[in-house]
Every structure is written in C-alpha cells, then in structure tokens.
Protein backbone atom coordinates (compact mmCIF):
# COMPACT_ATOMS: atom_id res chain seq x y z
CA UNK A 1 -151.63 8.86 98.25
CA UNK A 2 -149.87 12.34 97.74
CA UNK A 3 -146.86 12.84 96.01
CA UNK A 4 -145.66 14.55 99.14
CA UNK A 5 -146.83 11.45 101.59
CA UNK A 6 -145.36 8.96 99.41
CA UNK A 7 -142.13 10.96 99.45
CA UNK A 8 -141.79 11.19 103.44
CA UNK A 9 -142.97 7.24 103.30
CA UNK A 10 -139.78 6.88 101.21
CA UNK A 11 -137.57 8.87 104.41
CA UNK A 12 -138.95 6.37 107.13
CA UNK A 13 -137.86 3.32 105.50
CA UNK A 14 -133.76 3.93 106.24
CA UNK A 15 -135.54 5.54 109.61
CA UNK A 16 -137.00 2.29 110.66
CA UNK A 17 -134.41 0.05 109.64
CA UNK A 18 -131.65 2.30 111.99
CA UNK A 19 -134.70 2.24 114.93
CA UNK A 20 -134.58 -1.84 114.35
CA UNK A 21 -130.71 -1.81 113.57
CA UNK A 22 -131.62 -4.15 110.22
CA UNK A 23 -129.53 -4.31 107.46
CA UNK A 24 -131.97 -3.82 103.95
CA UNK A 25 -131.65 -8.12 103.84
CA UNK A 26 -132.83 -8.45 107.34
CA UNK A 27 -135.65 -5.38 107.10
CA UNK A 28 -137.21 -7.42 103.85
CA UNK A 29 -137.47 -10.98 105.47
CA UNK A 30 -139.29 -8.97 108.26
CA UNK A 31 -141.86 -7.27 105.27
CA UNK A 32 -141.99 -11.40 103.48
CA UNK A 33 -140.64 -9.01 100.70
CA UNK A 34 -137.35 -9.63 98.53
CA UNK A 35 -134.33 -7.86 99.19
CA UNK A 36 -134.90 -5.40 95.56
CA UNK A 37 -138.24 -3.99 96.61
CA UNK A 38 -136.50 -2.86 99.96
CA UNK A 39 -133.75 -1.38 97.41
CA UNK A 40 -135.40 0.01 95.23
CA UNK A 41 -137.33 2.38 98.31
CA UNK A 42 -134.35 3.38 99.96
CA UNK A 43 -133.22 4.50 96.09
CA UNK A 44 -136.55 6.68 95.84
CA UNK A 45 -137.52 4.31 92.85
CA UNK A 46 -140.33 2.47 94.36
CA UNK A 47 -142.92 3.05 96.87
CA UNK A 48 -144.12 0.30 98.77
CA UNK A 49 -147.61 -1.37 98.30
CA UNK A 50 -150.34 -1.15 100.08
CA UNK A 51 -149.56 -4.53 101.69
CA UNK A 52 -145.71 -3.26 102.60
CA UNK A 53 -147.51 -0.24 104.28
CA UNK A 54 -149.77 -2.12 106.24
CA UNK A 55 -146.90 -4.63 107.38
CA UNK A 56 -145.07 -1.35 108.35
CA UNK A 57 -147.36 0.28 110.19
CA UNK A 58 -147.45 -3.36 112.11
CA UNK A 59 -143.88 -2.90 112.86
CA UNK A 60 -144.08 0.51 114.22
CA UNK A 61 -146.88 -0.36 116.19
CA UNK A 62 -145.04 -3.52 117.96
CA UNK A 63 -142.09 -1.25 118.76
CA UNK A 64 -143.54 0.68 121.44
CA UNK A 65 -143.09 4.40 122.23
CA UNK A 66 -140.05 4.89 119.55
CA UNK A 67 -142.66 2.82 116.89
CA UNK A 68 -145.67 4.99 118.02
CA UNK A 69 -143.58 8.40 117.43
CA UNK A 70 -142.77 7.49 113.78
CA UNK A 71 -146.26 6.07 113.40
CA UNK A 72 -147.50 9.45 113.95
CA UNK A 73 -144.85 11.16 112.24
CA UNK A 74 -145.48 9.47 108.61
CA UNK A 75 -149.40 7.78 109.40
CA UNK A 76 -151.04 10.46 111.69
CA UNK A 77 -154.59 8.73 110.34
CA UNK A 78 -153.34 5.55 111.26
CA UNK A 79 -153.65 6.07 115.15
C-alpha cells in the first residue's frame, strides 16, 4: 500500500466513526481491536492491518449508500 493510500486510510477512520456516531471505545469493540490501536490511527501513528481493513471495508459495506460512498472514496478496488 502507498504512502499516499495509507495516509487517506488514516482520514476515514474519524470519518467513519462520525458516519456511525462511535466514540474511539465503541469504534474498537466493533473492529475486536483494543481501544490504543484505534488511537494510535486517529494520531497518524499507526495504520491498521490488513485484518482492521478488511473488518472496515465490512462496516462500510453494511451501512448502505453513506457506507458505499466512503467505500469508494478510500477502496475504489474494493467494489
């Protein structure tokens, strides 16, 4: 993954959590992650795994039309 991708997969993570109104507690039980992953991507420290991604991508697609807009927006090879 680009430095460039994993930088705009860093902007949809506070994205996401606003879409799902989840508080960074809430938006890791959701991933099965801990609360300093979550953390440490909203601090641009960390990117998340392959296995966050895919649970992501899960999310976005179970939201509907706003999930399938940001789907596109940061995974256009994902639909």
């Amino acid at each position: 993954m680009s430095v460039r991708k994993q930088l705009e997969i860093l902007d949809l993570i506070p994205e996401l959590r606003q879409q799902l109104n989840l508080f960074q507690k809430q938006f890791a039980t959701k991933l099965e992650v801990s609360l300093k992953p979550v953390k440490r991507w909203q601090n641009r420290h960390t990117v998340p795994s392959q296995i966050a991604l895919k649970l992501i991508k899960e999310m976005l697609r179970q939201m509907g039309e706003p999930g399938k807009r940001l789907l596109n927006q940061y995974f256009p090879e994902a639909e």
